[in-house]
Protein backbone atom coordinates (compact mmCIF):
# COMPACT_ATOMS: atom_id res chain seq x y z
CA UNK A 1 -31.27 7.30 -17.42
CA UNK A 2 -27.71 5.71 -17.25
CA UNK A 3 -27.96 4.76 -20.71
CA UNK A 4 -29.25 7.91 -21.93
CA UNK A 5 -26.17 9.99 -20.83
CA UNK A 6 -23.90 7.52 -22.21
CA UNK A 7 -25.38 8.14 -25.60
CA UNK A 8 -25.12 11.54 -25.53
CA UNK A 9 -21.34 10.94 -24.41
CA UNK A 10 -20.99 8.80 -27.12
CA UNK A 11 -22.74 11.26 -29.92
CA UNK A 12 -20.60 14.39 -28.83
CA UNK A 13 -17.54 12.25 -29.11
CA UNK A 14 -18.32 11.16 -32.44
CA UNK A 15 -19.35 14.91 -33.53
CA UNK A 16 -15.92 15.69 -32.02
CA UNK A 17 -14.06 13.21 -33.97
CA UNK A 18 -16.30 14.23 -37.07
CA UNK A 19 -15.36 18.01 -36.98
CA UNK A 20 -11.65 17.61 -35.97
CA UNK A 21 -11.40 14.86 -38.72
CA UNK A 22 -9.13 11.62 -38.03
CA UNK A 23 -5.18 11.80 -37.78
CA UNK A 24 -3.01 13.35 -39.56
CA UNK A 25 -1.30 10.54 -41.96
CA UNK A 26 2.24 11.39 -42.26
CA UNK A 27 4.60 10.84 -45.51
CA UNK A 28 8.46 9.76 -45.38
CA UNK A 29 8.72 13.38 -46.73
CA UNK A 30 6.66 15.04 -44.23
CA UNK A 31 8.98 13.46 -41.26
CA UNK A 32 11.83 14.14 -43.13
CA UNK A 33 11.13 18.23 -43.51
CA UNK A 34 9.39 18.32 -40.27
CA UNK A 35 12.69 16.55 -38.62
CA UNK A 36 14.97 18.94 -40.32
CA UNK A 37 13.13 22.25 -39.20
CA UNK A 38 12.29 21.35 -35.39
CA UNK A 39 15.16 18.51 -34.14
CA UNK A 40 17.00 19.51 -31.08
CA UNK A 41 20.30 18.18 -32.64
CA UNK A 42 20.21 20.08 -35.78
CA UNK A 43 19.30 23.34 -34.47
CA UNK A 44 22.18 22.93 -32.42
CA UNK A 45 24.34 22.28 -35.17
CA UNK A 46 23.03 25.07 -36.95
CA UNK A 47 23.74 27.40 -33.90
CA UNK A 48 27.29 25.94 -34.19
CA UNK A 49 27.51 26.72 -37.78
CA UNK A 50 26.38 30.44 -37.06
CA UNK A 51 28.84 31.09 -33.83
CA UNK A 52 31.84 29.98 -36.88
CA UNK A 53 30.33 32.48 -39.30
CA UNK A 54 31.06 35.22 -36.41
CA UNK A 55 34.46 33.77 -36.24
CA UNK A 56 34.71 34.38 -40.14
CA UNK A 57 33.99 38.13 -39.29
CA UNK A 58 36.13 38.40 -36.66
CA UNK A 59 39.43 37.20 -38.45
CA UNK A 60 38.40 40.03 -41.34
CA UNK A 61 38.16 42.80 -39.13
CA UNK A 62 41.58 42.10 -37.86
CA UNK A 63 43.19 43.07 -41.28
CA UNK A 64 41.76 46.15 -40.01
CA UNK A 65 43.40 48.89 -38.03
CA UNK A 66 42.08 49.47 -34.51
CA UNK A 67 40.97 52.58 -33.36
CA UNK A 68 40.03 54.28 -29.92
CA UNK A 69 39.35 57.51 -27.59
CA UNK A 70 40.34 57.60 -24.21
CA UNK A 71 40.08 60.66 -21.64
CA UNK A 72 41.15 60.95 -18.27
CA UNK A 73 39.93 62.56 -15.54
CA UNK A 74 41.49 63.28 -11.66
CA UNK A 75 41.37 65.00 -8.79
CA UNK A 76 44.48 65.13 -6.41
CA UNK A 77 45.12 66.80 -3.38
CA UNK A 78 48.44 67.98 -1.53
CA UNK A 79 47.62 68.75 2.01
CA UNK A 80 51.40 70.45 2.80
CA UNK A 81 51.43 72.62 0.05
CA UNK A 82 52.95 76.25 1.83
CA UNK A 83 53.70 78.20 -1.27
CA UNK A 84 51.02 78.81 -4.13
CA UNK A 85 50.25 81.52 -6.70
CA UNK A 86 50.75 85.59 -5.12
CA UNK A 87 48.78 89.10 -6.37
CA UNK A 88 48.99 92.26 -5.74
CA UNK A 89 45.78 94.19 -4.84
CA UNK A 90 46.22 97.93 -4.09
CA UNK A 91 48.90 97.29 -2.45
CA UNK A 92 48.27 94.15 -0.65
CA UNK A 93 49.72 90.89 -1.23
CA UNK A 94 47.36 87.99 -1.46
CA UNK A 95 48.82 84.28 -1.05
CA UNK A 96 46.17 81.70 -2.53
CA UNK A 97 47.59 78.14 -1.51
CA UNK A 98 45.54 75.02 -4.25
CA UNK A 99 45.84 72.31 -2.19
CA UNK A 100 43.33 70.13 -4.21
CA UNK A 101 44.00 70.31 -8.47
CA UNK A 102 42.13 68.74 -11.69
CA UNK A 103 44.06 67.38 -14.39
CA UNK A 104 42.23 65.67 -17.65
CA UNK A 105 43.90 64.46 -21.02
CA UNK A 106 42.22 63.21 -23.93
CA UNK A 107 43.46 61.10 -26.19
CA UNK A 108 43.12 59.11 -29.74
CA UNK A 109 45.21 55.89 -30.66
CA UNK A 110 45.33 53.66 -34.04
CA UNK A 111 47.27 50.67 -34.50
CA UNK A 112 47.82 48.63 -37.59
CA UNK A 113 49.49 45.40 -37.82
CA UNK A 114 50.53 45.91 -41.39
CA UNK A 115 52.43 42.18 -41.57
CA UNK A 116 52.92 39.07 -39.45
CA UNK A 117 53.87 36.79 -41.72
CA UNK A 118 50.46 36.47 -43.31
CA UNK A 119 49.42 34.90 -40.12
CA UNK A 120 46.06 37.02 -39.97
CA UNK A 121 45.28 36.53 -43.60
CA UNK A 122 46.01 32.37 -43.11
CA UNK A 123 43.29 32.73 -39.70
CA UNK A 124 40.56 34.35 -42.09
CA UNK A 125 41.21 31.68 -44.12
CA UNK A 126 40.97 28.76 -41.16
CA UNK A 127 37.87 30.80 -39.45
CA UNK A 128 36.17 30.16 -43.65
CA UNK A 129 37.30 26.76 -43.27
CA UNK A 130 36.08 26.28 -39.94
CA UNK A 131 32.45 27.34 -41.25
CA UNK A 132 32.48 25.23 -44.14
CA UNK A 133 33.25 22.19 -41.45
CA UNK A 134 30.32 23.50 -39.67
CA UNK A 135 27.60 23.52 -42.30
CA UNK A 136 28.75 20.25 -43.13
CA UNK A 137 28.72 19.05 -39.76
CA UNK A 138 25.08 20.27 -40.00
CA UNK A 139 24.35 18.10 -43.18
CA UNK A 140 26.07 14.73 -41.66
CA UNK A 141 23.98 15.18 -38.68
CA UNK A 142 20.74 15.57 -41.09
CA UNK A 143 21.61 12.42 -43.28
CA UNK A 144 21.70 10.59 -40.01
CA UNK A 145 18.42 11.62 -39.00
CA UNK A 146 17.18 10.92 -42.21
CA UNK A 147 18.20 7.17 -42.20
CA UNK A 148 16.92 6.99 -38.72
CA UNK A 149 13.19 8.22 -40.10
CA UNK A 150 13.75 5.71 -43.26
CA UNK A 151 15.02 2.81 -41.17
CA UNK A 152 11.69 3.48 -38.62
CA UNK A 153 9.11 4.44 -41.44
CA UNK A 154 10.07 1.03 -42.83
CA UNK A 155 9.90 -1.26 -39.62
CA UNK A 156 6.28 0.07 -39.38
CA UNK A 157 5.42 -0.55 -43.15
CA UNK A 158 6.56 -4.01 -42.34
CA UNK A 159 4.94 -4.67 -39.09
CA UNK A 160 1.71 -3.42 -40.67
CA UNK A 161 1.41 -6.21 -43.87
CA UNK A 162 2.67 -8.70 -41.02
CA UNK A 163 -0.57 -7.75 -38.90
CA UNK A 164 -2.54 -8.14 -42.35
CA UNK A 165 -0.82 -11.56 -42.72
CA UNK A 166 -1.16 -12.75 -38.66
CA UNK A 167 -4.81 -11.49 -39.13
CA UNK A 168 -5.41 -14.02 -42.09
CA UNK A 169 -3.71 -16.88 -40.13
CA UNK A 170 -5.92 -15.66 -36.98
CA UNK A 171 -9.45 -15.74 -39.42
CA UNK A 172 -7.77 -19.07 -40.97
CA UNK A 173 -7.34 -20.94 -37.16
CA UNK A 174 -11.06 -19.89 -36.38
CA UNK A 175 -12.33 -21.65 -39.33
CA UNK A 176 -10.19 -24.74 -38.47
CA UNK A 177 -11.10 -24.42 -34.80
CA UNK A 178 -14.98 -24.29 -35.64
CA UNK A 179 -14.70 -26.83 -37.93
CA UNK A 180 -12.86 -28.96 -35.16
CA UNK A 181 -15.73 -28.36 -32.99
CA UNK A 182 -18.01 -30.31 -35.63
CA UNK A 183 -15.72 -33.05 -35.76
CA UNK A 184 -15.67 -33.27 -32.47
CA UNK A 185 -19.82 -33.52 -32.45
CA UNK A 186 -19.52 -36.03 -35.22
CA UNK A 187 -16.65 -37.76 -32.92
CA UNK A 188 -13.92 -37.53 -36.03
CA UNK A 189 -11.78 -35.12 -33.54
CA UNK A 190 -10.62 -35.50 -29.67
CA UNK A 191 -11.04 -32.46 -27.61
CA UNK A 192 -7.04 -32.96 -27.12
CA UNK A 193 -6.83 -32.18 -30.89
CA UNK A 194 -9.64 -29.45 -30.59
CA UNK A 195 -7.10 -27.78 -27.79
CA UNK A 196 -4.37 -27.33 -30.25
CA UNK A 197 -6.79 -25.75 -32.44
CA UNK A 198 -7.53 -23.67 -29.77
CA UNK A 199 -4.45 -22.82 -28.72
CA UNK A 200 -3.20 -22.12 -32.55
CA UNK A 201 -6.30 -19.70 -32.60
CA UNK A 202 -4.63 -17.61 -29.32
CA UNK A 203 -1.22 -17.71 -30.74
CA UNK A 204 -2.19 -16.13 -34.05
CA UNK A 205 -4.20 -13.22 -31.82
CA UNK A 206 -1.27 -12.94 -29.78
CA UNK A 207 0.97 -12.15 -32.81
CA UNK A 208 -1.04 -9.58 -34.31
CA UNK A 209 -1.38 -7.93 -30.97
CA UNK A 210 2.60 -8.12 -30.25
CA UNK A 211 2.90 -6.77 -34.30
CA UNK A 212 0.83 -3.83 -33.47
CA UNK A 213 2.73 -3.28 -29.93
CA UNK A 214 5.88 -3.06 -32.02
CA UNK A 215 4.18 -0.63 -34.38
CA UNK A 216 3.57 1.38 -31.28
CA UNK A 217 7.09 1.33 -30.03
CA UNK A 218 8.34 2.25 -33.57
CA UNK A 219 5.64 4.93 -33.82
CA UNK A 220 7.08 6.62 -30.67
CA UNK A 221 10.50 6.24 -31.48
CA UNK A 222 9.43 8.25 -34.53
CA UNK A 223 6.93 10.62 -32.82
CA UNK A 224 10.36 11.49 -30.44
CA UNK A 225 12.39 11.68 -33.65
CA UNK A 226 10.62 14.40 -34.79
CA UNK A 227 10.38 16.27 -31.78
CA UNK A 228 6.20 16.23 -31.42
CA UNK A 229 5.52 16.69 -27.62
CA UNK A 230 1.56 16.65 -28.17
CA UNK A 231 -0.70 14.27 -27.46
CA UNK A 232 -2.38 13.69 -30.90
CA UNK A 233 -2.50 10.44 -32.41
CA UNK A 234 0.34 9.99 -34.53
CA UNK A 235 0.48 8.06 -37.64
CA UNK A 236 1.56 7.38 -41.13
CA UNK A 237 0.89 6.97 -44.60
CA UNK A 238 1.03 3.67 -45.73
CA UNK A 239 2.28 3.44 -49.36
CA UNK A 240 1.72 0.71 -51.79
CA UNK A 241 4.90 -1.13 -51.75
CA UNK A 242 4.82 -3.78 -54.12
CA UNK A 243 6.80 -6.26 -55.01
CA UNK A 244 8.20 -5.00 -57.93
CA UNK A 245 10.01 -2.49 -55.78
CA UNK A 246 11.90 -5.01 -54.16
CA UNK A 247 12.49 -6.96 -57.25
CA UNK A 248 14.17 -3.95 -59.02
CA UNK A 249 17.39 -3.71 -60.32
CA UNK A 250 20.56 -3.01 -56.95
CA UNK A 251 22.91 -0.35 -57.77
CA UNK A 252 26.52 -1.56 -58.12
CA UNK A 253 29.10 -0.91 -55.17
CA UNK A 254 31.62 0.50 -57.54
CA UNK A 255 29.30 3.40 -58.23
CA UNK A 256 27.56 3.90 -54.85
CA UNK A 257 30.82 3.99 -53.71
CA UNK A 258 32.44 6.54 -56.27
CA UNK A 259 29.43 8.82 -56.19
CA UNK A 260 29.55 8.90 -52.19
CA UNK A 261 33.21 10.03 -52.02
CA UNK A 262 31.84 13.12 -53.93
CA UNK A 263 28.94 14.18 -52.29
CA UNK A 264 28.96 12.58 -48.79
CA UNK A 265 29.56 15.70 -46.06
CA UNK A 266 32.07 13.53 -44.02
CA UNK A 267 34.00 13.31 -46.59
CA UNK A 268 34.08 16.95 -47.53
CA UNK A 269 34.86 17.63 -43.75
CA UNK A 270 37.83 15.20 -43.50
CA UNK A 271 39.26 16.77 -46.85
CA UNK A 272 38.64 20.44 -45.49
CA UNK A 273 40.59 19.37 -42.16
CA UNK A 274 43.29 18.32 -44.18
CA UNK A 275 43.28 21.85 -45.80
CA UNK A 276 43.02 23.68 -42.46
CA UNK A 277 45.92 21.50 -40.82
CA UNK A 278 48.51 22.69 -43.69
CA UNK A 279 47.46 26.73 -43.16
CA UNK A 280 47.78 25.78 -39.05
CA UNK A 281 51.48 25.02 -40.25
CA UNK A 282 51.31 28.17 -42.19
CA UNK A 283 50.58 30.43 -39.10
CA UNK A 284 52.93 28.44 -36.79
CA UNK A 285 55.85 28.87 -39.29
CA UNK A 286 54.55 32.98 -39.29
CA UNK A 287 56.28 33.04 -35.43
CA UNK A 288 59.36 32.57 -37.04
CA UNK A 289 58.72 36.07 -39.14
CA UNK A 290 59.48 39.39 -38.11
CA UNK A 291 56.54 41.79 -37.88
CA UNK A 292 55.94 44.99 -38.92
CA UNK A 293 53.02 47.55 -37.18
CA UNK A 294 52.40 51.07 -37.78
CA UNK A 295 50.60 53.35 -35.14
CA UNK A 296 49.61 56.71 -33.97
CA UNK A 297 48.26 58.98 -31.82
CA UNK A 298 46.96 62.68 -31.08
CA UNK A 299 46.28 64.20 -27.82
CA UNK A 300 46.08 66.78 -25.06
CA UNK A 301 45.49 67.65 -21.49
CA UNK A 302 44.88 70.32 -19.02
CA UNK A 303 45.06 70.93 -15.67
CA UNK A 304 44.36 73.61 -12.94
CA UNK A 305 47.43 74.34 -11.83
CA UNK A 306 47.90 76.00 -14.91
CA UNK A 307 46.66 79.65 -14.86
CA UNK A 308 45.63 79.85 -18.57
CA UNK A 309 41.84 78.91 -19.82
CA UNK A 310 40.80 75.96 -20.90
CA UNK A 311 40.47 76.23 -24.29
CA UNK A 312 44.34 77.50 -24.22
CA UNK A 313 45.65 74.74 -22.38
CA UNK A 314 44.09 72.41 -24.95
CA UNK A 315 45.69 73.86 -27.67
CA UNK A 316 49.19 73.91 -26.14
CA UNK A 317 49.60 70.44 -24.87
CA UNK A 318 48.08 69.34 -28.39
CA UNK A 319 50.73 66.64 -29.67
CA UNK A 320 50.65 63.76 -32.48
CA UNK A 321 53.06 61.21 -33.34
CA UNK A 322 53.06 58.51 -35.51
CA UNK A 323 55.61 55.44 -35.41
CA UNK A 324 56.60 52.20 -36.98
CA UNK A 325 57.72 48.82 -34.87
CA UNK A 326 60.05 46.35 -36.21
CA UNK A 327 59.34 42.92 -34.17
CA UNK A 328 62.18 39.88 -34.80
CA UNK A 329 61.74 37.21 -33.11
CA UNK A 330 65.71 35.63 -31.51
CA UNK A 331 64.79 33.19 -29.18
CA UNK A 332 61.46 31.81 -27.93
CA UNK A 333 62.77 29.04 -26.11
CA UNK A 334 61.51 26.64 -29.19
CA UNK A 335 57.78 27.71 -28.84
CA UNK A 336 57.95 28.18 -32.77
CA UNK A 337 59.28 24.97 -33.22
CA UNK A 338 57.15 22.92 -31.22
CA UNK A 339 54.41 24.69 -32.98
CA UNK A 340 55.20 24.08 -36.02
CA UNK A 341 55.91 20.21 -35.16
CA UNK A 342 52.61 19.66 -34.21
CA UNK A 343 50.70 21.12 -36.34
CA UNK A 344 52.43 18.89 -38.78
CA UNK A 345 51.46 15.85 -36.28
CA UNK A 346 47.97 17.12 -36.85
CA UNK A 347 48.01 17.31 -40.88
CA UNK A 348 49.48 13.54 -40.70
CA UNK A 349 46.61 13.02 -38.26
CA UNK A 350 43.82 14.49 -40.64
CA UNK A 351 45.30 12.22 -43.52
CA UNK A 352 44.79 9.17 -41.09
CA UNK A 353 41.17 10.72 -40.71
CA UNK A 354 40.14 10.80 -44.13
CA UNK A 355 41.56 7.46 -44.49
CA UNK A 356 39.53 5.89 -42.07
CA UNK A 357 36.37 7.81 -42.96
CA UNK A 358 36.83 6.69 -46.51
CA UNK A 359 36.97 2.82 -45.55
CA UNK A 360 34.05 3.39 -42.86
CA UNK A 361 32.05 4.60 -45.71
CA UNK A 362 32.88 1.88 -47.98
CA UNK A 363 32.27 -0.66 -45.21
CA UNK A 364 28.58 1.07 -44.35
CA UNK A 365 27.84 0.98 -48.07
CA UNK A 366 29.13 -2.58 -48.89
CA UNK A 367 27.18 -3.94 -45.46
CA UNK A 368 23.99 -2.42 -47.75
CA UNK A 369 24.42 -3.50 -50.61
CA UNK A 370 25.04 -6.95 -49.36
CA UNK A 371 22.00 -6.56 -47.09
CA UNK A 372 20.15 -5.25 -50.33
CA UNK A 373 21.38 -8.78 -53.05
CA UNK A 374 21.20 -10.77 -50.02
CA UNK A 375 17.52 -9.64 -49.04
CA UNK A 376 16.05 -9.18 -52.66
CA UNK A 377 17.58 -13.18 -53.20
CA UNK A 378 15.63 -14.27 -49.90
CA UNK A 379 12.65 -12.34 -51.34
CA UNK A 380 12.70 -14.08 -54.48
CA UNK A 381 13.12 -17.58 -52.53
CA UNK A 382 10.67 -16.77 -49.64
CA UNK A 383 7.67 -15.76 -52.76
CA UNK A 384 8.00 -18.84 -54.46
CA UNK A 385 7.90 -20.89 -50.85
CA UNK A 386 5.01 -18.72 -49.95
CA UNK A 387 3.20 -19.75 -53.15
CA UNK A 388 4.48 -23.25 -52.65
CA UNK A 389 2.40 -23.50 -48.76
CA UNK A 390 0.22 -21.62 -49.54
CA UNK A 391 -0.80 -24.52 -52.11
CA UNK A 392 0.39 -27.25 -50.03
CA UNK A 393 -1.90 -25.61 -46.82
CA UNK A 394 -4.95 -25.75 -48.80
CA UNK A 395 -4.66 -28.82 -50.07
CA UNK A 396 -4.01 -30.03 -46.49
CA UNK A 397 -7.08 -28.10 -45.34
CA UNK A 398 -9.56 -29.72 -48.08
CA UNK A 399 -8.12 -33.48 -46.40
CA UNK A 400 -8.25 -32.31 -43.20
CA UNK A 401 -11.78 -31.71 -43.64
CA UNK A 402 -12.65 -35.34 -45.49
CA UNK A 403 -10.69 -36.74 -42.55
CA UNK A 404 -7.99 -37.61 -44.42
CA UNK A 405 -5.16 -35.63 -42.44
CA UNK A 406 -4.30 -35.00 -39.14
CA UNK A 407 -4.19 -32.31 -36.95
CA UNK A 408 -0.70 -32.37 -36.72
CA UNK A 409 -0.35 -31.83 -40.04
CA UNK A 410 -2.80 -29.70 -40.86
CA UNK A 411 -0.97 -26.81 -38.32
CA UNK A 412 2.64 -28.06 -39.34
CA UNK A 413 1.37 -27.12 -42.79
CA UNK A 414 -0.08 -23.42 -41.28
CA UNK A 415 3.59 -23.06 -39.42
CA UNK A 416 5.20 -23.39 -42.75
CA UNK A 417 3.09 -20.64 -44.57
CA UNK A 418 2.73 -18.29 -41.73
CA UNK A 419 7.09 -18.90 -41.55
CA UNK A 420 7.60 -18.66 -45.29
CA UNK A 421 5.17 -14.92 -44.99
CA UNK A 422 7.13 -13.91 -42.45
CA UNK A 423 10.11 -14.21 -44.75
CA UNK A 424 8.95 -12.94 -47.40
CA UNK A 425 7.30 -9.45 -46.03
CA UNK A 426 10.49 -9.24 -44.07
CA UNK A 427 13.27 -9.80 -46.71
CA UNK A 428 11.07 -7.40 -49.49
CA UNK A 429 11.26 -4.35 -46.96
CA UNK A 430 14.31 -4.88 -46.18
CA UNK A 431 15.43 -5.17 -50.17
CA UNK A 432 13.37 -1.52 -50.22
CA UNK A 433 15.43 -0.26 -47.42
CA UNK A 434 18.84 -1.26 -48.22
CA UNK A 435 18.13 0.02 -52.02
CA UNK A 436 16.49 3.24 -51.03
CA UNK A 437 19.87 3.87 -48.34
CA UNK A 438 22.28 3.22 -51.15
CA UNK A 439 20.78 5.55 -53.49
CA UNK A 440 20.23 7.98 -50.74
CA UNK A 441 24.57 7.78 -50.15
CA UNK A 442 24.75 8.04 -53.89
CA UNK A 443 22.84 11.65 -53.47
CA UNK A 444 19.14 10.69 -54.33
CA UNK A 445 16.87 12.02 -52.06
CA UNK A 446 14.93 9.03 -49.83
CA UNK A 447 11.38 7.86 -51.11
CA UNK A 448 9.64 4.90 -50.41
């Protein structure tokens, strides 16, 4: 009965699995986009980017002149009021005292700073500035995540030939192990040597079980990279990196290097800081300026302590004025100077800035392209060592088995080719990687 429900458990999970169809496999591309529409850090830059657009607006509508209604409305009362407004009714004389009284007004004011010293027009221009920084803020923080997803998507290409490779060592110790168990029949083997066989056999299962550990790490580090909260199975698409891809041709420094001071956003942002410090001197010098602001105003009022209507009252107390203001600045007790001082502290500052992101990009490309000769080199050495024990090991193997070798030998000769594979998968994707990251700073998109 027992083992009747677990088949039926096992045939719905398998119709499960059959209808919702395995994994989805996911491309460099495919984390890439996915990464740029749903990270946490980006959206945030992009909200960043859209609170300086606002700013843009903003600094435009003050070129604008400001307009506004205001009314007033109150009720007062003078409790020792004796005299107040007398009529004559047949002959009687009626005092009426109006302790409590209503007045309202209603007004409308404009304003216009006509000129400051071109300090509002030079703030437009810093808030445009300021948005320009933004976006490209947004674009640094997206090339970052981009090499992140490269740099990961390659440590699991990597780990997963190196499990192929540890799983070939693994199927090559149980062959030498079972043939060390004849020997040992035959008496041509001690069980001491048959232990090391053994014991070879458990270290290559423990290294493709630590490979595919790391695969998980990297995996997750990728999953979170991404943003995926769910609890689906995620993997990737493995492509067919061959060697020829690491064996192709390294793009010189010179033009990495010139192309990247071009197109690189941190650049751009450094240079547009430099532009925003000089108009920051612009609008401190604008202080020194006199200023000149135009403004008017129409309004009225009523009241009723006032024995005509409404309506009347409105139309008297209608007035309008307009006016002109002359501002000079005399003394500010230096605040203009000190202004202007520092923000020509700050210019110097941004031109120390650009400086240093200039050499911090040429150091980040020259560490890959180094990485990229040095790697593609080791590649080339580690492939003709591979081929080298790979012929040595199985020549080793055929005297092993006539008795000819020992067991020492036999897995010093193993060590070497499972060392010199190591190498080699390592040094070709890292050749890929440092050649794909250099043409991804020269403005290539990133495909491996």
């Amino acid at each position: 009965m027992k083992k009747g429900i677990l088949f039926v458990m096992a045939v719905v999970m398998a119709a499960d699995y059959s209808m919702a169809g395995p994994p989805k496999k996911w491309t460099l591309q495919e984390c890439i986009d996915y990464a740029i529409a749903n990270n946490i850090s980006l959206q945030q830059s992009e909200l960043s980017k859209r609170s300086a657009e606002e700013d843009v607006k903003q600094a435009k509508s003050e070129l604008m002149p400001t307009l506004n209604f205001s009314t007033n409305h109150a009720v007062g009362y003078r409790p020792w009021v004796n005299s107040g407004v007398s009529t004559v009714t047949n002959g009687t004389v009626a005092t009426s005292v109006n302790k409590t009284y209503y007045n309202g007004s209603y007004g409308i004011n404009a304003n216009w700073t006509v000129w400051n010293g071109n300090k509002n027009r030079n703030n437009l221009k810093l808030n445009k500035l300021a948005a320009q920084q933004s976006e490209l803020s947004l674009a640094e923080t997206a090339n970052s995540i981009q090499e992140q997803i490269a740099q990961l998507y390659v440590q699991i290409l990597y780990l997963n030939e190196a499990v192929e490779a540890n799983r070939m060592s693994y199927e090559a110790s149980l062959k030498n192990e079972s043939k060390g168990r004849e020997m040992v029949k035959l008496g041509k083997m001690s069980k001491a040597d048959l232990a090391q066989l053994t014991s070879q056999t458990a270290q290559d299962n423990y290294n493709i079980v630590e490979a595919k550990s790391n695969i998980a790490k990297y995996k997750l580090q990728l999953k979170q990279l991404l943003e995926l909260t769910d609890s689906e199975e995620f993997d990737i698409y493995i492509p067919a990196a061959s060697d020829a891809d690491a064996l192709e041709e390294i793009p010189s420094l010179t033009s990495v290097y010139e192309a990247a001071l071009s197109t690189r956003p941190e650049i751009k942002n450094s240079q547009l800081a430099i532009q925003s410090s000089e108009l920051n001197i612009a609008v401190a010098k604008a202080d020194r300026l006199p200023s000149i602001s135009l403004s008017g105003s129409v309004g009225t009022s009523s009241t009723s302590m006032n024995s005509n209507k409404w309506g009347k009252q409105i139309q008297t107390n209608f007035d309008a004025s307009v006016g002109a203001t002359l501002s000079v600045p005399i003394l500010d007790n230096r605040s203009a100077k000190t202004a202007v001082n520092k923000a020509k502290l700050q210019r110097e500052q941004s031109l120390l800035d650009l400086k240093d992101k200039q050499k911090q990009l040429y150091s980040t490309i020259e560490g890959f392209w180094v990485d990229a000769y040095t790697n593609q080199q080791k590649f080339k050495a580690a492939k003709a060592s591979v081929e080298s024990e790979q012929a040595s090991y199985e020549l080793l193997s055929e005297q092993f088995n006539l008795g000819l070798k020992n067991i020492v030998e036999l897995m010093t000769g193993k060590a070497n080719l499972m060392n010199a594979t190591q190498d080699m998968l390592e040094s070709k994707y890292m050749t890929i990687l440092d050649r794909q990251l250099l043409k991804f700073y020269k403005g290539e998109p990133l495909s491996i």
